[in-house]
Protein backbone atom coordinates (compact mmCIF):
# COMPACT_ATOMS: atom_id res chain seq x y z
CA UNK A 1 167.01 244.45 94.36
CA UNK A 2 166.16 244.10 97.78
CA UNK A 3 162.44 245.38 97.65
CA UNK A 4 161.76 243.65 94.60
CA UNK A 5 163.43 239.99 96.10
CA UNK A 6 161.13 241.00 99.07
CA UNK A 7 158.11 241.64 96.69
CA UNK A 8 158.45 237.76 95.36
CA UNK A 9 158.60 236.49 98.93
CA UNK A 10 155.75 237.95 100.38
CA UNK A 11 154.38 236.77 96.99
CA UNK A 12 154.90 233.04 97.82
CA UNK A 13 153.82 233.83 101.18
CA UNK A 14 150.04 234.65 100.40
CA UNK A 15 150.44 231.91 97.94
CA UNK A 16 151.45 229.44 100.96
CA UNK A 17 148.53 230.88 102.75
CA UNK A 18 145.72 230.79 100.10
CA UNK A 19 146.86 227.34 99.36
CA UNK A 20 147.16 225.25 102.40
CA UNK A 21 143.91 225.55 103.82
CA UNK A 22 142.22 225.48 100.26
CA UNK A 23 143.63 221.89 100.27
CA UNK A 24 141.63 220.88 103.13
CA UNK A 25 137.84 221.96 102.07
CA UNK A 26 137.34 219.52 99.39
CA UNK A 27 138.47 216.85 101.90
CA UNK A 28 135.61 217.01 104.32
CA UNK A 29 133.32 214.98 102.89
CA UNK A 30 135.71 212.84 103.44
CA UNK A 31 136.71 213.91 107.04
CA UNK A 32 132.81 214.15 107.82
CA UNK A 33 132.19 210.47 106.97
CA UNK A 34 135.34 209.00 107.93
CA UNK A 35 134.43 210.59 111.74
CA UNK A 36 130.10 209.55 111.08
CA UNK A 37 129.68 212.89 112.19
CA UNK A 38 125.98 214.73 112.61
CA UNK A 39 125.65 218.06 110.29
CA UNK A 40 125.15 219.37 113.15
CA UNK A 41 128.16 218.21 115.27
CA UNK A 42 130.27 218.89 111.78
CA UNK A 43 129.40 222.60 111.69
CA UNK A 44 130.34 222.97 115.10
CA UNK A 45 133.81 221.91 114.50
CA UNK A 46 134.22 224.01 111.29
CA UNK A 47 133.23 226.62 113.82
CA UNK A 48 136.43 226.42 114.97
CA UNK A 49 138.26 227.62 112.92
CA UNK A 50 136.92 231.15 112.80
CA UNK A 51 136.42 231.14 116.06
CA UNK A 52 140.60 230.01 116.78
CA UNK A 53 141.34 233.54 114.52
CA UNK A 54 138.98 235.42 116.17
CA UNK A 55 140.67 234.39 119.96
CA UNK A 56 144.43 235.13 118.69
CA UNK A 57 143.46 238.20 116.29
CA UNK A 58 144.48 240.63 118.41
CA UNK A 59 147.50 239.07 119.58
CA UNK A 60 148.90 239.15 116.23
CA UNK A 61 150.08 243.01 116.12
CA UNK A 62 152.11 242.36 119.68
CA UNK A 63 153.78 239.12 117.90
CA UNK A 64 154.30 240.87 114.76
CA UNK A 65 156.51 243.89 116.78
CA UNK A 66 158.25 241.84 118.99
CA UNK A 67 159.43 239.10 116.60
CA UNK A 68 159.13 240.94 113.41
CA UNK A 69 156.64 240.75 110.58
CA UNK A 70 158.72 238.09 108.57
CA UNK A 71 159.57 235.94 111.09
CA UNK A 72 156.00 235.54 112.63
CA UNK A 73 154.61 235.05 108.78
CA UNK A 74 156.12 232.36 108.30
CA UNK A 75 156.01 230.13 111.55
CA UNK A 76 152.37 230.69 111.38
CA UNK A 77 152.34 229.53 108.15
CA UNK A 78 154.06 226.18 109.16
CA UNK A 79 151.75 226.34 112.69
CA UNK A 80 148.69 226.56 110.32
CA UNK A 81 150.17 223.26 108.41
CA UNK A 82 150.39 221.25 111.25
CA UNK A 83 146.64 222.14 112.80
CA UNK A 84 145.70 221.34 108.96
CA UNK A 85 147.43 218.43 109.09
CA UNK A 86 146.23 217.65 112.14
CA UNK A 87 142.29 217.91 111.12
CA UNK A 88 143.00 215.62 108.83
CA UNK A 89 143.53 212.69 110.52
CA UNK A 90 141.82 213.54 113.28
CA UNK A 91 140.09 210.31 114.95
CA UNK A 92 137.58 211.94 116.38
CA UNK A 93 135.36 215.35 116.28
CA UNK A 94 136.85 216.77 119.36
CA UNK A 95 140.36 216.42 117.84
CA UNK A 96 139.06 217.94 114.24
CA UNK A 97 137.87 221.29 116.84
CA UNK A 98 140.87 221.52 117.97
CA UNK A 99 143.28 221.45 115.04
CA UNK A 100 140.69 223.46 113.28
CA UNK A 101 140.89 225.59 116.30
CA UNK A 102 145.12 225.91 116.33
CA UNK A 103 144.99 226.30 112.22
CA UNK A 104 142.34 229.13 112.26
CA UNK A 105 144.36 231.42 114.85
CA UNK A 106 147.31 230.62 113.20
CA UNK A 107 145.85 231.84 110.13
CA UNK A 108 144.87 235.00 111.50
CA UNK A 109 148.40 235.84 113.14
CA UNK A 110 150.04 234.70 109.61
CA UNK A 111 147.01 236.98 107.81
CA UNK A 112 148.55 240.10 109.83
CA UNK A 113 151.87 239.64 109.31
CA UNK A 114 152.10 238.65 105.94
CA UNK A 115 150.40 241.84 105.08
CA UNK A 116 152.19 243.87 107.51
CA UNK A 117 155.29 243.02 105.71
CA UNK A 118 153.53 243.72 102.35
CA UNK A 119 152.64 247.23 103.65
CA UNK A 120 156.66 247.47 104.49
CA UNK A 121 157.32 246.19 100.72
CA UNK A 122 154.50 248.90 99.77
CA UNK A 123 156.69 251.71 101.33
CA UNK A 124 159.52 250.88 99.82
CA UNK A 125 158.46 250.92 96.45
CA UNK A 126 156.64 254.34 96.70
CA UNK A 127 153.54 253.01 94.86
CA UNK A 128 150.58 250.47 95.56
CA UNK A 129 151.36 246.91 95.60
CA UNK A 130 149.19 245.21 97.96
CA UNK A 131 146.26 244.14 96.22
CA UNK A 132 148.65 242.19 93.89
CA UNK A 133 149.53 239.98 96.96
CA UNK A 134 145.61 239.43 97.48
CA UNK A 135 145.67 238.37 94.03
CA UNK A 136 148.16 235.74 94.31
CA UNK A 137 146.32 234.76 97.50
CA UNK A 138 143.02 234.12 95.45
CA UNK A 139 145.38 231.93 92.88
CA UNK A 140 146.89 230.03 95.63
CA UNK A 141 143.53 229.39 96.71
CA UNK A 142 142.04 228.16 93.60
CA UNK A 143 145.69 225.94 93.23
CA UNK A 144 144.96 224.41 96.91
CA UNK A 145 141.23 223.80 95.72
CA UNK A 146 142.45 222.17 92.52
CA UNK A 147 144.86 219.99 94.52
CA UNK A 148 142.64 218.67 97.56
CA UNK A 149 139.83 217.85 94.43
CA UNK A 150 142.84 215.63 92.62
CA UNK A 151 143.70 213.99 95.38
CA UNK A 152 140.32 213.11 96.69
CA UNK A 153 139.25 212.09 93.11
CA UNK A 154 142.59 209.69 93.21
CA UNK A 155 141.38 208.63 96.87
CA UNK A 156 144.46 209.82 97.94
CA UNK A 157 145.10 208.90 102.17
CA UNK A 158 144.46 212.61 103.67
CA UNK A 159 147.65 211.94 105.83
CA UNK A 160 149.66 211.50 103.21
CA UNK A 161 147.69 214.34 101.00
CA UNK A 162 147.92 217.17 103.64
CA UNK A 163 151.25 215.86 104.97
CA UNK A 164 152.89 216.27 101.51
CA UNK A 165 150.92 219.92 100.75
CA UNK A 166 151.77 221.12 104.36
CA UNK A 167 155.59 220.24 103.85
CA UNK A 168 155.72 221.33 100.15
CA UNK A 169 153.90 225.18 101.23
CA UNK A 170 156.43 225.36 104.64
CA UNK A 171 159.23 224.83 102.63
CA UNK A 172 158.06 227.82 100.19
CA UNK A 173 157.51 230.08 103.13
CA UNK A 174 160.95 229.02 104.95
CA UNK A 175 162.54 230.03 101.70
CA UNK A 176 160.28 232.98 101.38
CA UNK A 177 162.01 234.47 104.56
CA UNK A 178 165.46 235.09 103.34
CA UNK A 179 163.91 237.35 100.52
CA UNK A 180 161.94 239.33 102.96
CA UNK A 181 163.46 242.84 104.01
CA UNK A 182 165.39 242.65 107.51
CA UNK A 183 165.40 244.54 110.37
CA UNK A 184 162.66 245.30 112.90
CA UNK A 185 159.25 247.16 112.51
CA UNK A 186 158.76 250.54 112.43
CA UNK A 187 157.18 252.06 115.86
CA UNK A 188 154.75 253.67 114.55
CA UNK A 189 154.76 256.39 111.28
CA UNK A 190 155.45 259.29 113.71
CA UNK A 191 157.68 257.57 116.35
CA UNK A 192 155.01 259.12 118.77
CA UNK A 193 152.06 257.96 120.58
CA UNK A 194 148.61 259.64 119.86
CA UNK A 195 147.16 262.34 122.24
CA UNK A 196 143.99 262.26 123.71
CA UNK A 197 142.41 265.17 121.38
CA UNK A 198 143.33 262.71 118.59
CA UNK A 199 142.32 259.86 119.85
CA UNK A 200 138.58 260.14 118.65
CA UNK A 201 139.00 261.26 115.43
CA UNK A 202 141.40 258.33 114.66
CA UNK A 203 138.92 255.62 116.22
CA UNK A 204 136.01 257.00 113.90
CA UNK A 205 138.64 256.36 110.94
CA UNK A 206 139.43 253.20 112.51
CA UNK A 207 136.02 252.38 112.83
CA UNK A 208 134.77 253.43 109.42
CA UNK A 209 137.85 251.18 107.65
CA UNK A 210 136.90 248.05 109.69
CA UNK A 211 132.74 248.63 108.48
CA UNK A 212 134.80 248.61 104.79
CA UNK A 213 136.51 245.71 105.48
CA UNK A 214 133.36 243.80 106.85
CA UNK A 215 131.86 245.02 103.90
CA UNK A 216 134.17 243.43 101.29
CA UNK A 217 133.87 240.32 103.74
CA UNK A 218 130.54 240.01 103.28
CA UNK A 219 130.16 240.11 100.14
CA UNK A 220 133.05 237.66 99.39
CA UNK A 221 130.84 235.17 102.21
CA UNK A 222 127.55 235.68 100.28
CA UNK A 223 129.06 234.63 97.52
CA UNK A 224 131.01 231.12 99.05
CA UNK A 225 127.92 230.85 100.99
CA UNK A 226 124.58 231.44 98.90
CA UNK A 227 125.32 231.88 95.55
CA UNK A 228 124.60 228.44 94.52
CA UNK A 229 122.77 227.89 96.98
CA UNK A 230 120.41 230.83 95.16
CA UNK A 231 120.92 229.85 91.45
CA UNK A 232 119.74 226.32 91.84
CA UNK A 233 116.87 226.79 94.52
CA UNK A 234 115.62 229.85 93.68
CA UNK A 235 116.43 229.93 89.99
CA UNK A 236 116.55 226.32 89.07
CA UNK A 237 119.68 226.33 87.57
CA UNK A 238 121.37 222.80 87.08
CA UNK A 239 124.50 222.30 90.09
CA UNK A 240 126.99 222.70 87.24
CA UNK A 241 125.66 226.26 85.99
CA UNK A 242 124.57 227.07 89.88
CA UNK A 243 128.40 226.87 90.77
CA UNK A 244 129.33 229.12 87.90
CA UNK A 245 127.91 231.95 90.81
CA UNK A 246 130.94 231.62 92.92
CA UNK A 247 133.45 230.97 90.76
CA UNK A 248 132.22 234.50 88.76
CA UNK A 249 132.44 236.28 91.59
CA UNK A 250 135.74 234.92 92.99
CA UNK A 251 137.45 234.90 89.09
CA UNK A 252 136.17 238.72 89.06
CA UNK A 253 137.55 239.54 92.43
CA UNK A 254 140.95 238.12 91.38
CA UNK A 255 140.94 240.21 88.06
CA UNK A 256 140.00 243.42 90.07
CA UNK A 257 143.02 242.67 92.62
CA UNK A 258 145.28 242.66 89.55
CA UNK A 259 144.30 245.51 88.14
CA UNK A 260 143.52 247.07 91.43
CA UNK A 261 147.27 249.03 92.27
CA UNK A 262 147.23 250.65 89.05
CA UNK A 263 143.93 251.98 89.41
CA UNK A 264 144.71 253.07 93.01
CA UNK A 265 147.99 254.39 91.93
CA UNK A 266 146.19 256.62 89.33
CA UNK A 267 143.05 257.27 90.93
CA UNK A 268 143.28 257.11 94.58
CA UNK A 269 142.14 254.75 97.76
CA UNK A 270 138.84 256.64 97.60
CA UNK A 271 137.64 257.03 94.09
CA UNK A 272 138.87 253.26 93.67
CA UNK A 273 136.58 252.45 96.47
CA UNK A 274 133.50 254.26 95.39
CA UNK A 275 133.33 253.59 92.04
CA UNK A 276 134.20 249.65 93.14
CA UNK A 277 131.20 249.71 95.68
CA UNK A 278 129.17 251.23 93.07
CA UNK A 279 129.45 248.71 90.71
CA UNK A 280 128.70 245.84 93.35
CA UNK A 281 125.41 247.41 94.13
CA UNK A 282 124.54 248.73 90.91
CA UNK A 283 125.33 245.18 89.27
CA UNK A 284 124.20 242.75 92.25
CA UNK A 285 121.22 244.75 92.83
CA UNK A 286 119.68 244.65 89.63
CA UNK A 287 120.20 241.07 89.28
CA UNK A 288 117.65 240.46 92.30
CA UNK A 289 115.39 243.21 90.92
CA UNK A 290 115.50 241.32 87.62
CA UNK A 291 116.07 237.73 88.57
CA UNK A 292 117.12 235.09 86.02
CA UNK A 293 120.33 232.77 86.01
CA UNK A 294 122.66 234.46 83.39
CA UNK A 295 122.13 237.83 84.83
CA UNK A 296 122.88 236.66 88.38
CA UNK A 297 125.94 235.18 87.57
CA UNK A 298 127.03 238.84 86.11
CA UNK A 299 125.71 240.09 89.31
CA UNK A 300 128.22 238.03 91.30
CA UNK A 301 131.42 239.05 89.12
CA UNK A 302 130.11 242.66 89.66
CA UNK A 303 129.79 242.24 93.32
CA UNK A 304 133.45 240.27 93.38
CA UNK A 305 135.24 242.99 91.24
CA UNK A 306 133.72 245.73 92.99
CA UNK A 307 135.19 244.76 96.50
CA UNK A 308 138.03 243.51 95.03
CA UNK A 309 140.35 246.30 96.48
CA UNK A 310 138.66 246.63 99.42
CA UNK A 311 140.17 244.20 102.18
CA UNK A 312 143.97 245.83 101.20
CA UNK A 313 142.62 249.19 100.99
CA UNK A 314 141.19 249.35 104.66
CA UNK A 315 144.23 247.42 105.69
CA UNK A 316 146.57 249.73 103.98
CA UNK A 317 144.62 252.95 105.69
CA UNK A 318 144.60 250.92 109.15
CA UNK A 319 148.48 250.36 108.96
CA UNK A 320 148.75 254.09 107.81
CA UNK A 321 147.23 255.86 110.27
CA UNK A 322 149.84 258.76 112.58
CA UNK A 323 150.14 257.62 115.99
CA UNK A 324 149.50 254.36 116.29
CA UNK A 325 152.40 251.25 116.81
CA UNK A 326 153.15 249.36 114.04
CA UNK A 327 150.71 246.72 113.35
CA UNK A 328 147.90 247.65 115.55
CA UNK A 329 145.67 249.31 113.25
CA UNK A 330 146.46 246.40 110.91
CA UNK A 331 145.50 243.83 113.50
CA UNK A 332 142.30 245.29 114.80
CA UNK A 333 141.26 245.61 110.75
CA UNK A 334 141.85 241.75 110.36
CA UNK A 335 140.60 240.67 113.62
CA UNK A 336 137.07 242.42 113.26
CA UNK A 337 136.70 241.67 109.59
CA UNK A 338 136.44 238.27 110.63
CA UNK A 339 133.43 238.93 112.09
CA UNK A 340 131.97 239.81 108.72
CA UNK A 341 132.70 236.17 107.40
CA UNK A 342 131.76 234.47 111.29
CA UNK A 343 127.62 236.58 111.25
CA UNK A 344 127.34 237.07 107.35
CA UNK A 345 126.05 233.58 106.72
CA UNK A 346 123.15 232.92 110.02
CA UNK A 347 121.97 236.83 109.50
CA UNK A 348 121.34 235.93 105.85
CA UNK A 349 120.17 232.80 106.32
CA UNK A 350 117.58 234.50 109.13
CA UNK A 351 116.11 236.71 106.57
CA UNK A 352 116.04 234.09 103.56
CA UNK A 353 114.02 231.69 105.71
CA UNK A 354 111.25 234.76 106.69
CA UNK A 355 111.51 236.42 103.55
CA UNK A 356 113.28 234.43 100.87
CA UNK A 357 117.17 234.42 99.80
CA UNK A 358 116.48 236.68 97.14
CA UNK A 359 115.74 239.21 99.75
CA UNK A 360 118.16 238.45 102.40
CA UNK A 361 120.59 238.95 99.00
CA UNK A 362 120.10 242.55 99.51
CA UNK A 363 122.94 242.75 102.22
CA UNK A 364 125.00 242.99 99.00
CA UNK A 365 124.10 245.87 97.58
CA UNK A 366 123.07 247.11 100.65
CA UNK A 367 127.22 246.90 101.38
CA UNK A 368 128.41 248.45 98.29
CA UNK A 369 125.97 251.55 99.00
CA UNK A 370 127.91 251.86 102.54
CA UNK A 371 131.39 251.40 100.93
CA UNK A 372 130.43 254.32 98.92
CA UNK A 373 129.38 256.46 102.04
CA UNK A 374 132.32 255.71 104.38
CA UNK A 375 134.87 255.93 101.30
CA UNK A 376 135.97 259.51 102.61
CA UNK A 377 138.07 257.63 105.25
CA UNK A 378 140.59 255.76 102.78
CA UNK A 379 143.15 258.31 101.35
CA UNK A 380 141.94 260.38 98.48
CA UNK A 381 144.94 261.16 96.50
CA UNK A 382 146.30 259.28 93.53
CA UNK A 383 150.06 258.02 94.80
């Protein structure tokens, strides 16, 4: 019972974590107008936030094996509350950087734990289980989305909004802990450290899951980013049908996490990836060869359920390589993905503006075609 108690915790956990931030974004038009803020001096604060995970990334594997995986999951979960909280009723923009700041590196440190415990879950069971935590993540994102719009549609005081969400998802993840498996982390899956003849061929694994990772990043940013953004200025769809782009991709991506551990379990890390990355560029890239509105939104679920197993995989392979102490190939995955989501949007918004989003679009395919070629580095094998 114990593995399966500690399956529904770490369950609730990405829940928590999908959901409480999800609750803020449809509250900054709000926050933006409340504060009179510039665009300008507004995307600088929303800055913060990636830049907060990308500062306490790497402390996040040290955390995880000195205080354990379950323990540091879930006070980040209730440190991420408060700096949402926080940016909230924040009465100025300096304040909103800041708790954008604390919420986004607690984020990251809660990202790396809660999946570092889901990898523990993973070994216990024998079989693959983490893209069904993604999953839940992507519903408890869409359930945080759904409950920021309510309340800003019932005009809803954003203290008393976030205060209540923050409170209700801390209480899940508090609850969530005495479900989680006990005991400290594993040193490392050989209890030794690497040698120096193996240190290179480990960093060009390393280095080839990260490139996956920022691949199934970007793609997952295009779409948030550009999609509508696409549909209704290049296309001409209406807002309504333009916003259909995202939500295909991220409904898609959900779908493909669900499925995802049964195909892995069958077919294997690798085939799972290649066949996923070819269906991202095969679908997304003839929908810019072949432009028109329906076939771009089919492009977008293609590209979403294509890297839908992605993130996990490269963090499953990370926290799975011999040698290395527990966590830190998990931690230097998460931390450097984050890049993919901090230069995806300015590096397609630089091409789009000399050669048209439709071009600049091409980083999509573009990533599926090197998920395909670096594929060799997640295991091959069928569990």
């Amino acid at each position: 019972m114990q593995p399966r108690n500690a399956r529904i915790g770490v369950s609730l956990l990405f829940f928590t974590n999908g959901a409480l931030f999800a609750n803020l974004v449809p509250r900054y038009p709000a926050i933006k107008a409340e504060l009179g803020l510039t665009n300008t001096i507004y995307g600088v604060a929303l800055a913060m936030f990636p830049l907060g995970a990308l500062v306490s990334g790497l402390a996040a594997g040290l955390l995880v094996r000195r205080y354990r995986s379950s323990r540091v999951a879930v006070a980040g979960t209730i440190v991420t509350g408060i700096g949402v909280v926080a940016a909230g009723v924040s009465p100025t923009w300096v304040t909103l950087a800041a708790s954008l700041f604390l919420a986004g590196a607690a984020d990251s440190i809660t990202d790396v734990a809660q999946n570092a415990h889901g990898l523990r879950v993973q070994r216990a069971y024998g079989r693959s289980i983490l893209n069904s935590f993604h999953a839940v993540w992507s519903i408890g994102a869409v359930t945080g989305g759904v409950m920021g719009g309510a309340a800003a549609g019932f005009d809803i005081p954003l203290g008393i909004h976030l205060g209540t969400s923050t409170v209700l998802m801390s209480l899940i993840a508090v609850g969530c802990y005495f479900l989680m498996l006990p005991g400290p982390e594993p040193l490392s899956k050989t209890g030794e450290l690497p040698t120096q003849s193996s240190v290179g061929p480990k960093v060009a694994v390393l280095s080839a899951l990260v490139v996956i990772a920022v691949c199934g990043a970007l793609v997952e940013d295009a779409g948030s980013s550009w999609a509508a953004v696409y549909l209704n200025g290049d296309l001409g769809a209406i807002p309504a049908v333009a916003a259909l782009g995202f939500v295909a991709l991220v409904g898609a991506q959900t779908v493909g996490r669900l499925l995802g551990d049964r195909l892995v379990d069958r077919f294997g890390q690798r085939a799972v990836a290649r066949a996923g990355g070819t269906i991202a560029a095969v679908g997304m890239g003839a929908a810019l060869a072949f432009p028109s509105v329906p076939g771009t939104i089919v492009g977008f679920a293609a590209a979403g359920f294509g890297v839908a197993t992605l993130v996990p995989a490269a963090m499953s392979g990370a926290d799975d390589l011999p040698g290395l102490r527990h966590g830190t190939g998990l931690a230097v995955v998460s931390w450097l993905m984050r890049i993919g989501f901090l230069v995806s949007p300015p590096i397609v918004g630089l091409v789009a503006d000399t050669a048209g989003l439709r071009v600049g679009l091409i980083v999509v395919p573009l990533a599926g075609v090197l998920v395909v070629v670096l594929a060799r580095a997640l295991a091959g094998h069928a569990k």
